[in-house]
N, C-alpha and C. Protein backbone atom coordinates (compact mmCIF):
# COMPACT_ATOMS: atom_id res chain seq x y z
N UNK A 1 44.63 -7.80 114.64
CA UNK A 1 45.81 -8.41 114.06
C UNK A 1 46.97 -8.24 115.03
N UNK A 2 48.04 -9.32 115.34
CA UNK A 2 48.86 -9.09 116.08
C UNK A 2 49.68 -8.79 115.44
N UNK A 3 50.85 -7.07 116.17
CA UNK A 3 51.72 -6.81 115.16
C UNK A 3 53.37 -6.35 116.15
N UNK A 4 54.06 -7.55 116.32
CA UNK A 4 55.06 -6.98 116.96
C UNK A 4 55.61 -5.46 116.39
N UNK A 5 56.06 -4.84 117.59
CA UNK A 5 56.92 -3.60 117.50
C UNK A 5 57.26 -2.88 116.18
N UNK A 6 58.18 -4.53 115.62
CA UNK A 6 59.22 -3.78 114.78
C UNK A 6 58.32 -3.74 113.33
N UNK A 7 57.00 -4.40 113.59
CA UNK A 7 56.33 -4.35 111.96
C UNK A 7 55.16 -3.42 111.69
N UNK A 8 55.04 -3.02 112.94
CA UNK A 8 53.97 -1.67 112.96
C UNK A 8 54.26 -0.85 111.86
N UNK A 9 52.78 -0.47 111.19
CA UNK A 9 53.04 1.04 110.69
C UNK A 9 51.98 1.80 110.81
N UNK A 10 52.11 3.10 111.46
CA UNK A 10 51.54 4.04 111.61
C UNK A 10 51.76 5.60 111.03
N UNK A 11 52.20 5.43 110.13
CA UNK A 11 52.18 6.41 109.20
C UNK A 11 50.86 6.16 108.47
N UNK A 12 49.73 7.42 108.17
CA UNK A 12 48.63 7.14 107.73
C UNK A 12 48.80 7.27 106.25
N UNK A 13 49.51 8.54 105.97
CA UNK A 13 49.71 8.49 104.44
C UNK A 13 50.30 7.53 103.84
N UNK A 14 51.26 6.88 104.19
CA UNK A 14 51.86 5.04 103.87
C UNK A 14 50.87 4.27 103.66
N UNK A 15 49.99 4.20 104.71
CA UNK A 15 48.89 2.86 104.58
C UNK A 15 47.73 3.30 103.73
N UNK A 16 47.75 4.41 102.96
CA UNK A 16 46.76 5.00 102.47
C UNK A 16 47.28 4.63 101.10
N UNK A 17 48.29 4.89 100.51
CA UNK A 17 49.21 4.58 99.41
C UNK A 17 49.13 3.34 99.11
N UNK A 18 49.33 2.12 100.42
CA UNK A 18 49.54 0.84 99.97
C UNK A 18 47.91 0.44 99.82
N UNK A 19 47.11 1.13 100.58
CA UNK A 19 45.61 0.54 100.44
C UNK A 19 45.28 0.73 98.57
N UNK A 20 45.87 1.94 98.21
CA UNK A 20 45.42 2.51 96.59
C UNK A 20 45.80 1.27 95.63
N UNK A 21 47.17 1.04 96.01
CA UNK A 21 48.03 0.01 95.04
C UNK A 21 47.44 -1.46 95.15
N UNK A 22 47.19 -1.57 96.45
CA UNK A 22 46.56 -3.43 96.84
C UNK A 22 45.31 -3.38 96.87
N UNK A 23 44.50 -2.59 96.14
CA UNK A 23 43.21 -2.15 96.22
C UNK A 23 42.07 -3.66 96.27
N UNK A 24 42.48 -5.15 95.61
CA UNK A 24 41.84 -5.70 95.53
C UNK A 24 41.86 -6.47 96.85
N UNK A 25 40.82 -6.34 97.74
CA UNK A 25 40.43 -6.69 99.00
C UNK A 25 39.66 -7.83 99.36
N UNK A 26 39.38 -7.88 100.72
CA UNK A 26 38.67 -8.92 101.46
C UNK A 26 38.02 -8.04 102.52
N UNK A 27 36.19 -8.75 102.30
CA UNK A 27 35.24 -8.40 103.48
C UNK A 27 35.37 -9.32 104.10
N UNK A 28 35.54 -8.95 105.29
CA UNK A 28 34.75 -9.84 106.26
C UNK A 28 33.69 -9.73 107.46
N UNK A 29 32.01 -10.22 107.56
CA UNK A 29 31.51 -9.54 108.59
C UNK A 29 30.73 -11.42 108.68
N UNK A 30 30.22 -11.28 109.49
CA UNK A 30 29.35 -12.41 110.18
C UNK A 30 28.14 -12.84 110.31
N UNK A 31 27.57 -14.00 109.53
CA UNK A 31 26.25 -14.17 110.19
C UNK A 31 25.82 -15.37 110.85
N UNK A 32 25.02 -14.65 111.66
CA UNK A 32 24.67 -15.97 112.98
C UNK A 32 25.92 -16.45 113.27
N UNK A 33 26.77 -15.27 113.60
CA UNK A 33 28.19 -16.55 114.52
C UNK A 33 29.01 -16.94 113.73
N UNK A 34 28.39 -16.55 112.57
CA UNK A 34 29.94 -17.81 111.29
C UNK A 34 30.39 -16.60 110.40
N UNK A 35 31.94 -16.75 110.48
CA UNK A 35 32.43 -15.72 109.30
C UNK A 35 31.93 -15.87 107.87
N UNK A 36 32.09 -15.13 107.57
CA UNK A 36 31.70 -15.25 105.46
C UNK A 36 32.76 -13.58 104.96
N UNK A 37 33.46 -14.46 103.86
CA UNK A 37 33.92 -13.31 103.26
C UNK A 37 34.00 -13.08 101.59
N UNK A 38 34.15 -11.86 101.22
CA UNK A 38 33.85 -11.63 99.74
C UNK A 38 35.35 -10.94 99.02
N UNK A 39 35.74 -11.34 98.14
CA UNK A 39 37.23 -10.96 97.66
C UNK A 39 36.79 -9.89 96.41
N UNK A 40 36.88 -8.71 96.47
CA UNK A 40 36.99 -7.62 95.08
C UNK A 40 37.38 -6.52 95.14
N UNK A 41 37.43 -5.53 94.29
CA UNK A 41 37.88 -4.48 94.15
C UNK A 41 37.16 -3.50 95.32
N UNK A 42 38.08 -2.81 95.40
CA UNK A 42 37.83 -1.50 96.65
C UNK A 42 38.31 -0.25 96.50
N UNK A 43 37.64 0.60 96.63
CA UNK A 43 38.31 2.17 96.45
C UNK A 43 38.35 2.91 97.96
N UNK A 44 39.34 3.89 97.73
CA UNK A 44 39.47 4.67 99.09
C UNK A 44 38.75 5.77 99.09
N UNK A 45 37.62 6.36 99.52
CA UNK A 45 37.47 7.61 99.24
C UNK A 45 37.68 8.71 100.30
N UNK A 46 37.36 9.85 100.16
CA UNK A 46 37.64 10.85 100.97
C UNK A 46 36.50 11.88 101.27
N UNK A 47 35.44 11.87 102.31
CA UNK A 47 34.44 13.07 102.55
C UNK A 47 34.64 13.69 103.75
N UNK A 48 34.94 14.96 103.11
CA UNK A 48 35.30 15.88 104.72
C UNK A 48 36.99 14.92 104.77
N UNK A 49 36.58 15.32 106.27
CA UNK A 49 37.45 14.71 107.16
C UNK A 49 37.47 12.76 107.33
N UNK A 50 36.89 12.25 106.73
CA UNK A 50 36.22 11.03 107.21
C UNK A 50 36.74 10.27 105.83
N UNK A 51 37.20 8.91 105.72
CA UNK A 51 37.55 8.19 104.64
C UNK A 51 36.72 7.14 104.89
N UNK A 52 36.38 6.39 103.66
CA UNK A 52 35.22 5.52 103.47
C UNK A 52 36.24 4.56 102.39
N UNK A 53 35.97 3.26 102.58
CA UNK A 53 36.41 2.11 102.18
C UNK A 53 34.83 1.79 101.02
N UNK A 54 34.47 1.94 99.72
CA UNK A 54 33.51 1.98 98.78
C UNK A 54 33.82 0.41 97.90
N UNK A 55 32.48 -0.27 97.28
CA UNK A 55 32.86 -1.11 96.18
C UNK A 55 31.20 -1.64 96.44
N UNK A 56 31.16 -2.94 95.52
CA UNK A 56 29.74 -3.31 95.28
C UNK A 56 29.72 -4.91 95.60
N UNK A 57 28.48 -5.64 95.81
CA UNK A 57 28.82 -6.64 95.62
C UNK A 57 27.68 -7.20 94.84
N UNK A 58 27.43 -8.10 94.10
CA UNK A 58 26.45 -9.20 93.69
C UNK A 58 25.44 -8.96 94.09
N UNK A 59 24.00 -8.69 93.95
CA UNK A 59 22.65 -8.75 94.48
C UNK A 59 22.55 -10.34 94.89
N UNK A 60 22.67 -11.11 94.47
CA UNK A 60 22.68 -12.57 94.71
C UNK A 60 23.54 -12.94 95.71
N UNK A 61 24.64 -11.86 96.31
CA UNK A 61 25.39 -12.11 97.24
C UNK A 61 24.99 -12.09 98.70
N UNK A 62 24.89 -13.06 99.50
CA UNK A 62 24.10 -12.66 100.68
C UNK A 62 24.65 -11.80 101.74
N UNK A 63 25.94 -11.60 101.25
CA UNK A 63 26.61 -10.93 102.72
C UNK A 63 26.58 -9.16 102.78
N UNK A 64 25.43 -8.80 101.58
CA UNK A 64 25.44 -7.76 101.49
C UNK A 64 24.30 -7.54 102.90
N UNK A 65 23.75 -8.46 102.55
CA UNK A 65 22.42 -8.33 103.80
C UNK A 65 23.03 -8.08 105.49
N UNK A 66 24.20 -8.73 105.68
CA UNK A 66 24.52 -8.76 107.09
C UNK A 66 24.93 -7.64 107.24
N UNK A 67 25.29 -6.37 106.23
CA UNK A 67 25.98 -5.23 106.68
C UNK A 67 24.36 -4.62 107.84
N UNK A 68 23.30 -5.00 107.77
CA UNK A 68 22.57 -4.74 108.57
C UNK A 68 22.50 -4.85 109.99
N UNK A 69 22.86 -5.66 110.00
CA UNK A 69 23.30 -6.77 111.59
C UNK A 69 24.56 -6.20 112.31
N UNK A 70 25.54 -6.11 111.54
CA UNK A 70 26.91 -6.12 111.84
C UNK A 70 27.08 -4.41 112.03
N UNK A 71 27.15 -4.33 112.64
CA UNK A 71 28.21 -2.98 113.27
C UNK A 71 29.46 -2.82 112.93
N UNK A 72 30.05 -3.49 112.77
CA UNK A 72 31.53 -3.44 112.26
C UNK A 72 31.70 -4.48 111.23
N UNK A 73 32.71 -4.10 110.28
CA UNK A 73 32.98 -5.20 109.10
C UNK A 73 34.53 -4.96 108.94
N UNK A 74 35.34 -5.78 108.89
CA UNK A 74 36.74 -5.98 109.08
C UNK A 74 37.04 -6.20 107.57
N UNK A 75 38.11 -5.29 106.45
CA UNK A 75 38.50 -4.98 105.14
C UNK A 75 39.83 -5.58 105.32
N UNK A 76 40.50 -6.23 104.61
CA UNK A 76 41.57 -6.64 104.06
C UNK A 76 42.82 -6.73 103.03
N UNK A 77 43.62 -6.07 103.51
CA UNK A 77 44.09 -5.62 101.76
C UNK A 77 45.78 -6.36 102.43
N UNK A 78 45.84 -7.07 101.18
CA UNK A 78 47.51 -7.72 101.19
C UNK A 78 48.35 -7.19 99.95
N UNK A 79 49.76 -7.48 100.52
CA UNK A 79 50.92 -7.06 99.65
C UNK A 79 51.42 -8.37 98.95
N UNK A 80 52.58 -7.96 98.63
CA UNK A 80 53.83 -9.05 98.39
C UNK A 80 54.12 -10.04 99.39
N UNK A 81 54.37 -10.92 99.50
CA UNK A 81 54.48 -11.89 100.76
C UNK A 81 55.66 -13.35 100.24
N UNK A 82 56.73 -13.72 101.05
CA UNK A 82 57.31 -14.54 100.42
C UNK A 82 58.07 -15.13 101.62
N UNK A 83 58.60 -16.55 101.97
CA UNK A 83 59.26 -17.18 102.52
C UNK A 83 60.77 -16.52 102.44
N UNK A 84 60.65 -16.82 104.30
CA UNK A 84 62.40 -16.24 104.11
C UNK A 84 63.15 -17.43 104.90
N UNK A 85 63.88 -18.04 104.15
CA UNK A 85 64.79 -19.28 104.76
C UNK A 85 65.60 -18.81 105.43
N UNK A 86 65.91 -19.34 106.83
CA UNK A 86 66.86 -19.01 107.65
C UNK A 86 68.21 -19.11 107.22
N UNK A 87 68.55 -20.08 106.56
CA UNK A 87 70.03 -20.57 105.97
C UNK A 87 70.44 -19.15 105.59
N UNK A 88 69.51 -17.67 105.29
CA UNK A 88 70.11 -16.69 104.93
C UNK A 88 70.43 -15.69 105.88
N UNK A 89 70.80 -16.39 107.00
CA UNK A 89 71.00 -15.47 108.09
C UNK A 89 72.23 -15.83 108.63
N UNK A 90 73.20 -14.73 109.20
CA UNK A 90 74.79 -15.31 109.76
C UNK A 90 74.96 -16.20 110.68
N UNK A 91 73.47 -16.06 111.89
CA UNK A 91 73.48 -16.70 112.99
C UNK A 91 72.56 -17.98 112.72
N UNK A 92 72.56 -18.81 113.11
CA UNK A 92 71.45 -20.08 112.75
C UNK A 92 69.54 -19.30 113.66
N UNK A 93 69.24 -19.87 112.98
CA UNK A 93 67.46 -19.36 113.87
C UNK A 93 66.91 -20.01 112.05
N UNK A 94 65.55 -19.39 112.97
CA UNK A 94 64.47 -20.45 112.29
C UNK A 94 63.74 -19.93 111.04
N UNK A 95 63.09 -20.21 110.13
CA UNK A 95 62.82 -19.87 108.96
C UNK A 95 61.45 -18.84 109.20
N UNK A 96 61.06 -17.83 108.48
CA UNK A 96 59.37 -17.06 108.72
C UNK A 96 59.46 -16.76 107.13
N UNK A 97 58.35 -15.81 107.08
CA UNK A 97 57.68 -14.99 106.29
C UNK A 97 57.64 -13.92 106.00
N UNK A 98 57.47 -13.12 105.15
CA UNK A 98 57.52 -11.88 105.03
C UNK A 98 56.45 -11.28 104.01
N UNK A 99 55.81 -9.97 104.75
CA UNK A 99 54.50 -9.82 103.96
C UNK A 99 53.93 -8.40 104.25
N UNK A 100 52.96 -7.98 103.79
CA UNK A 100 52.68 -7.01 104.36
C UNK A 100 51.29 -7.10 104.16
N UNK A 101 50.17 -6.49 105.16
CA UNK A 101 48.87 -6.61 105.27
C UNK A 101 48.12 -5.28 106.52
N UNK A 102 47.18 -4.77 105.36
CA UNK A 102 46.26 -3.91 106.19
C UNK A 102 44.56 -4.12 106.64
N UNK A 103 44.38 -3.82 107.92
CA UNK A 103 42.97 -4.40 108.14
C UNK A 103 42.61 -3.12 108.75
N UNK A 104 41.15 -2.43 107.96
CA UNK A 104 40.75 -1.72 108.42
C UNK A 104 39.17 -2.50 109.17
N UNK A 105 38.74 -1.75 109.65
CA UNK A 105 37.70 -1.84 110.93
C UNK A 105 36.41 -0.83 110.81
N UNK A 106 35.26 -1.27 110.45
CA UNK A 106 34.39 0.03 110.23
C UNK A 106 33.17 0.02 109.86
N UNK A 107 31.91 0.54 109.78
CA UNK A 107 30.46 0.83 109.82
C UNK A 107 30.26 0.40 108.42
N UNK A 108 29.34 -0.15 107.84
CA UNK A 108 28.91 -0.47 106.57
C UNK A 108 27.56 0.78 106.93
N UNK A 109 27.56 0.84 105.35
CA UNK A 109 25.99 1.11 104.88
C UNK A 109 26.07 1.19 103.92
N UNK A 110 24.72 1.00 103.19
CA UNK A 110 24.18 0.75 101.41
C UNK A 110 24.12 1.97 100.80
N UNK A 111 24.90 2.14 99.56
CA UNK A 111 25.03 2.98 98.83
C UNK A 111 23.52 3.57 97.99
N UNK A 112 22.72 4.66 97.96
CA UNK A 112 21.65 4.90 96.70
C UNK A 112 22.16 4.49 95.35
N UNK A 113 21.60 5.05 94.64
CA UNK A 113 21.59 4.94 93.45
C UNK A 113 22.69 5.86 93.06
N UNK A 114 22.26 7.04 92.81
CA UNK A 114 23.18 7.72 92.58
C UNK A 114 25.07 7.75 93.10
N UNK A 115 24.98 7.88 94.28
CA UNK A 115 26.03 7.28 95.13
C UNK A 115 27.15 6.03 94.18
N UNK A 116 26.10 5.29 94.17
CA UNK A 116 26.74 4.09 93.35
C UNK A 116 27.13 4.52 91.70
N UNK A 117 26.10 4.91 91.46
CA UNK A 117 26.70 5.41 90.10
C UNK A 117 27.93 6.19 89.77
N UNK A 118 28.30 7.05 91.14
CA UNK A 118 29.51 8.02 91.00
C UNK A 118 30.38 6.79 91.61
N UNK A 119 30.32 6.00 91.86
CA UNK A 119 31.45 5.03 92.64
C UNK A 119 32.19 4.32 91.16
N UNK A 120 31.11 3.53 90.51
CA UNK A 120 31.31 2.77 89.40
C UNK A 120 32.28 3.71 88.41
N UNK A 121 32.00 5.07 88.22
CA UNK A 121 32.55 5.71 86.62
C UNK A 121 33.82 5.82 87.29
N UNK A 122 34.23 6.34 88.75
CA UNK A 122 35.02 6.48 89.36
C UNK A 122 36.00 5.14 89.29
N UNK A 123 35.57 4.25 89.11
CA UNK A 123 36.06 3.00 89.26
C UNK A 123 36.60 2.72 88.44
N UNK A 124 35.87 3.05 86.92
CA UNK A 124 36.08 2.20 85.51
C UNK A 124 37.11 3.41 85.05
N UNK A 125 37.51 5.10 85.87
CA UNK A 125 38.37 5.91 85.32
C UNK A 125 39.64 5.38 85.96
N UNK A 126 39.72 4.36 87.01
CA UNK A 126 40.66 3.95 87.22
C UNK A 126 41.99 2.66 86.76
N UNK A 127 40.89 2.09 86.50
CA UNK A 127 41.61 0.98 85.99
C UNK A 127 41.34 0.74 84.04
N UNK A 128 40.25 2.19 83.69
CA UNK A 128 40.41 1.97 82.08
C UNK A 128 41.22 3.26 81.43
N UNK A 129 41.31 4.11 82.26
CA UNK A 129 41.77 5.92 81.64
C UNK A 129 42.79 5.59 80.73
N UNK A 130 44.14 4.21 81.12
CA UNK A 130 45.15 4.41 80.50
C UNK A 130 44.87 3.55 79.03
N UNK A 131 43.79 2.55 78.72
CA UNK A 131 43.98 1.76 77.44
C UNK A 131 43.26 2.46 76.44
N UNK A 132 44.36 1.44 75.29
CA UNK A 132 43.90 2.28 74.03
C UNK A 132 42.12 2.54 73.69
N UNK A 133 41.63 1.51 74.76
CA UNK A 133 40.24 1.98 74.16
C UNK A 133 39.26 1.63 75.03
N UNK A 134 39.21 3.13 76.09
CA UNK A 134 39.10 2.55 77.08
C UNK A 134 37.31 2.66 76.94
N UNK A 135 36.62 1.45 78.23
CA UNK A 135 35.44 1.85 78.61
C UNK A 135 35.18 2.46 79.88
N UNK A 136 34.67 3.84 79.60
CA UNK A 136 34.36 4.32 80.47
C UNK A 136 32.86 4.47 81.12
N UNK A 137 32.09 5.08 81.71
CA UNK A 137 30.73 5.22 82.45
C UNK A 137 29.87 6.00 81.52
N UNK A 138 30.73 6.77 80.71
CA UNK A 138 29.81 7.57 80.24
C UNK A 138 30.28 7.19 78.33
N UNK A 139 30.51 6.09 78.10
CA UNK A 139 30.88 6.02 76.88
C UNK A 139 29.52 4.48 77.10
N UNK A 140 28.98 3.43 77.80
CA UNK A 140 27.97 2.76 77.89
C UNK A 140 26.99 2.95 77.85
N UNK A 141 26.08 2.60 77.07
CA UNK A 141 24.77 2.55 76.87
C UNK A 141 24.05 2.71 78.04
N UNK A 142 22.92 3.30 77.84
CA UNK A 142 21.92 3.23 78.90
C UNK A 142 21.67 1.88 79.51
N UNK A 143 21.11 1.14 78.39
CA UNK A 143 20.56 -0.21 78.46
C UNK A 143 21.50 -0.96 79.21
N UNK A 144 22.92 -0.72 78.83
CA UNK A 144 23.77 -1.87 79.72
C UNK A 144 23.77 -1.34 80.94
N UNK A 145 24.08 -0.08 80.83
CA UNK A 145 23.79 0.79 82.47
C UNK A 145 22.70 -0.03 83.58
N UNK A 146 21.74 0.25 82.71
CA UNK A 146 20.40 -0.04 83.87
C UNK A 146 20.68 -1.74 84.22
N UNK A 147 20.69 -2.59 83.36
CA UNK A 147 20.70 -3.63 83.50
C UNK A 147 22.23 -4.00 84.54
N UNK A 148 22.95 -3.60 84.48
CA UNK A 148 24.36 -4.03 85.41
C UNK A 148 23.52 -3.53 86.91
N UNK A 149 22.92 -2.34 86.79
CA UNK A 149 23.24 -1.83 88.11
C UNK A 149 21.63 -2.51 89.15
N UNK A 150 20.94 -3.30 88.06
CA UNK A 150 19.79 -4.02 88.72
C UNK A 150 20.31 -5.50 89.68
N UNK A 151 21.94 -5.38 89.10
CA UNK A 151 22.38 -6.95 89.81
C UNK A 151 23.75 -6.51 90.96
N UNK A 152 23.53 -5.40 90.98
CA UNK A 152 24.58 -5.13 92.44
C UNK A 152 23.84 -4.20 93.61
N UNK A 153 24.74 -4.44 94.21
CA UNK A 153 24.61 -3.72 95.48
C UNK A 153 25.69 -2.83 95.81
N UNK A 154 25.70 -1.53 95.83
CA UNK A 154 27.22 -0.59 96.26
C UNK A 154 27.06 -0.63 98.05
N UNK A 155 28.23 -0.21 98.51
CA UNK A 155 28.43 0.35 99.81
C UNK A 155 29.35 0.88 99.96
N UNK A 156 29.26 1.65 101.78
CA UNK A 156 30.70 2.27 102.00
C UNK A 156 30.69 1.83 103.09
N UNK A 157 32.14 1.84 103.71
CA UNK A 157 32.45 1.53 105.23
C UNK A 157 33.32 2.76 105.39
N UNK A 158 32.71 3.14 106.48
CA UNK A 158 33.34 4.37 107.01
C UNK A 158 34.43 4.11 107.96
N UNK A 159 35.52 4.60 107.98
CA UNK A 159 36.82 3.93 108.31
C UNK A 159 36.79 3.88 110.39
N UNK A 160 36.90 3.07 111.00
CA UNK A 160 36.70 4.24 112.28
C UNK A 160 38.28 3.33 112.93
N UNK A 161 38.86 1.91 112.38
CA UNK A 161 40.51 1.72 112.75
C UNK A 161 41.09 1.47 111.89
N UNK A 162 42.12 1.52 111.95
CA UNK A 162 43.48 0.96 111.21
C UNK A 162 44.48 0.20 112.11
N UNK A 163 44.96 -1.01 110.90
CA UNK A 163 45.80 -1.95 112.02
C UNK A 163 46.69 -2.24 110.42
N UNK A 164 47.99 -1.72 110.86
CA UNK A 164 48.93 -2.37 109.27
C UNK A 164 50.53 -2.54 109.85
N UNK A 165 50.53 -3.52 109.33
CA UNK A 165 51.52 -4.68 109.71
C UNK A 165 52.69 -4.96 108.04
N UNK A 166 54.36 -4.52 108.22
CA UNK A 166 55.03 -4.54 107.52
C UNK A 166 55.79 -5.76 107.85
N UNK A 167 56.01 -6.66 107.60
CA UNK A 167 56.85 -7.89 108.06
C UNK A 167 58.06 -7.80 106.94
N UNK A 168 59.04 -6.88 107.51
CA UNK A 168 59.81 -7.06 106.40
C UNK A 168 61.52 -6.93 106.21
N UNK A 169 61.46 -8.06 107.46
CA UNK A 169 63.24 -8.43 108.31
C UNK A 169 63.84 -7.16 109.23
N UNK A 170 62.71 -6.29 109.29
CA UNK A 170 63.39 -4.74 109.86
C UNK A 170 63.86 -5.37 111.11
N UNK A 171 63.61 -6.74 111.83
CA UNK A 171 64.71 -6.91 112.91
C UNK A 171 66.02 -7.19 112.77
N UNK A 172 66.24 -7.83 111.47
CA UNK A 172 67.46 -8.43 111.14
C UNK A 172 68.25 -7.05 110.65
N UNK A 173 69.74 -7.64 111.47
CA UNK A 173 71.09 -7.00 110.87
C UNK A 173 71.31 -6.54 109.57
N UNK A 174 72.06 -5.79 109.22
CA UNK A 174 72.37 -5.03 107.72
C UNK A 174 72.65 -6.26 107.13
N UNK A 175 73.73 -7.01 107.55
CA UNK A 175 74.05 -7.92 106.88
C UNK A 175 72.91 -9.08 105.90
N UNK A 176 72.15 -9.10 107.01
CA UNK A 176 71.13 -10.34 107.29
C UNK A 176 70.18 -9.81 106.04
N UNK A 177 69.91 -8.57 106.16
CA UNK A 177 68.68 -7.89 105.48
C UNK A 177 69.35 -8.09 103.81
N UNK A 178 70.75 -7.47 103.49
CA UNK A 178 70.92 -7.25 102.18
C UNK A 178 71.10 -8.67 101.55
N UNK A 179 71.85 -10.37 102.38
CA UNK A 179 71.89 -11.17 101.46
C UNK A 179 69.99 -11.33 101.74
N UNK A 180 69.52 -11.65 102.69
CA UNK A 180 67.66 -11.96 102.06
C UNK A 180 67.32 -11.62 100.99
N UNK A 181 67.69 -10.17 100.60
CA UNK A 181 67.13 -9.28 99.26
C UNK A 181 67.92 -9.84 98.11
N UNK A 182 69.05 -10.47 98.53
CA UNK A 182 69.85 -10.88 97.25
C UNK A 182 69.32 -12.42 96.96
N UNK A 183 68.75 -12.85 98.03
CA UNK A 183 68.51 -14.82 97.98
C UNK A 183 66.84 -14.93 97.08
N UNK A 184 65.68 -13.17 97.88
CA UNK A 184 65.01 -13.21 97.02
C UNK A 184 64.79 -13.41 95.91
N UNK A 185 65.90 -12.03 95.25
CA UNK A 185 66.15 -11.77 94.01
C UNK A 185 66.34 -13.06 92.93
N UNK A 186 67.07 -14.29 93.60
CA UNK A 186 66.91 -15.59 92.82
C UNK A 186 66.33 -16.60 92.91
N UNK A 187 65.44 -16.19 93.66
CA UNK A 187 64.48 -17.40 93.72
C UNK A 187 63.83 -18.43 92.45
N UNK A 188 63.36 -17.36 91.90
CA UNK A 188 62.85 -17.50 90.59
C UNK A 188 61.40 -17.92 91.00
N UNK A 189 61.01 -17.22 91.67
CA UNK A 189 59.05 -17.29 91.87
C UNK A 189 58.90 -15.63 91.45
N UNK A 190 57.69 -15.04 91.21
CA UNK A 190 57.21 -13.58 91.32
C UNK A 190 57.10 -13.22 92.54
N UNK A 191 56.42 -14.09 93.44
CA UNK A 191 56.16 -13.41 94.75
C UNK A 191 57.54 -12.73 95.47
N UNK A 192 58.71 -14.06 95.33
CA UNK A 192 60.08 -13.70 96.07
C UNK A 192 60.32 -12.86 95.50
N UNK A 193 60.69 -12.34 94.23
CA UNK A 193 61.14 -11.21 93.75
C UNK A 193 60.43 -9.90 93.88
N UNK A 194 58.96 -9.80 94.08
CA UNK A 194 58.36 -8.78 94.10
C UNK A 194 58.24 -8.21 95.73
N UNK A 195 58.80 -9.20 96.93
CA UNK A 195 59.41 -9.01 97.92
C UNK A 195 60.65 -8.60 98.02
N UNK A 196 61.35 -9.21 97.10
CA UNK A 196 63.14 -8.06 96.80
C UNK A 196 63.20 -6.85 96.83
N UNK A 197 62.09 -6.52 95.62
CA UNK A 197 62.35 -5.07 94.98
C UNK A 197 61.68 -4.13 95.85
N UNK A 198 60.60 -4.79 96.87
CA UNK A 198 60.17 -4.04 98.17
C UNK A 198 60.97 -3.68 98.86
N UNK A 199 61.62 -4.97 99.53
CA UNK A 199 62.83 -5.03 100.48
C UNK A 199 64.01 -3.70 99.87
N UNK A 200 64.15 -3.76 98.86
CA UNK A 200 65.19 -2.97 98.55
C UNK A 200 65.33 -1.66 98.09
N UNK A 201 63.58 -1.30 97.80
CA UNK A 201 63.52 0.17 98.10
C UNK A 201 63.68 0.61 99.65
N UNK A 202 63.67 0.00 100.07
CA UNK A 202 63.63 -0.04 101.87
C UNK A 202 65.25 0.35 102.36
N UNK A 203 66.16 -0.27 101.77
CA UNK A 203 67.55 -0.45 102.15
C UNK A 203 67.77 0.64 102.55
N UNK A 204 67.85 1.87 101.79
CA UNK A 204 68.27 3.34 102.01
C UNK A 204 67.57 3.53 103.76
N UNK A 205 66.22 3.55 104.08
CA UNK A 205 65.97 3.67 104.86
C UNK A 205 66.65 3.14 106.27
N UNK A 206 67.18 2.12 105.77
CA UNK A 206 67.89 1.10 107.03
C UNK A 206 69.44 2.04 107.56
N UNK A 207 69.92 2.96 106.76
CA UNK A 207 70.82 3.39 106.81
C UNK A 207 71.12 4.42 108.31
């Protein structure tokens, strides 16, 4: 990914945070020469020293097969992202974007059984712990158990780069930066606004 200067981030605990929150991702690995990619949920995990990028895909999915082939598989995780019109800048220049996006880089291999099974409860404590009623791994039947887990495939990618990219006016002037956050703020789309309230936990930092 190309990432001028000013949008680098290399803080690991940052990109570790935003990987948790933007958890729903993109594979991408290759067969015979042609990209193919798969969009779903992803967890971060942690063994030892070593972090692993975990999730499942479809038995019917073929791109589980290329993690064989492929040596490396390129992960995708995006933020907030929103048009920034130049008209909001003191000096005239040209209109961009603003976004944020992490691509990790790294080894596949196929999860056992078990493996997968601790991935899934792990999974369903995440996104069910807080509802009134929740389903968890160990509140499902056997029967649905066996039968779900005859139609996926788990894996992990073991992390070996990181490349994360903040696009988020840090070149522009104080000035420049606070009306953007204010032009966001009225846009009246979600995306622009959910780029505001980014932008503007940020402000303090600009100081």
């Amino acid at each position: 990914m190309y990432i001028p200067k000013y949008f680098m981030v290399t803080d690991v605990d940052e990109i570790w945070d935003f990987v948790q929150k933007n958890s729903f991702g993109t594979i991408v690995t290759t067969k015979q020469g042609k990209p193919i990619a798969t969009h779903l949920p992803l967890q971060l995990m942690k063994e030892g020293d070593t972090y692993y990028i975990t999730g499942h895909l479809a038995y019917g999915n073929p791109q589980w097969r290329t993690f064989e082939t492929c040596e490396d598989v390129l992960v995708i995780f995006q933020g907030p992202q929103a048009y920034i019109s130049s008209s909001w800048y003191e000096e005239e220049n040209v209109p961009t974007w603003n976004y944020q996006s992490v691509h990790i880089y790294g080894s596949p291999t196929i999860m056992d059984e078990e493996e997968l099974k601790r991935d899934l409860a792990i999974l369903l404590e995440k996104y069910e712990k807080h509802r009134e009623n929740p389903v968890l791994w160990d509140k499902l039947t056997p029967e649905v158990l066996e039968n779900q887990l005859k139609g996926i495939v788990g894996f992990k990618i073991k992390v070996k780069e990181i490349q994360a990219a903040y696009k988020l006016s840090q070149n522009r002037n104080e000035t420049d930066y606070r009306n953007i956050v204010d032009k966001l703020q009225n846009e009246g789309n979600p995306n622009s606004k959910q780029m505001a309230e980014l932008m503007g936990k940020r402000v303090k930092n600009r100081k």
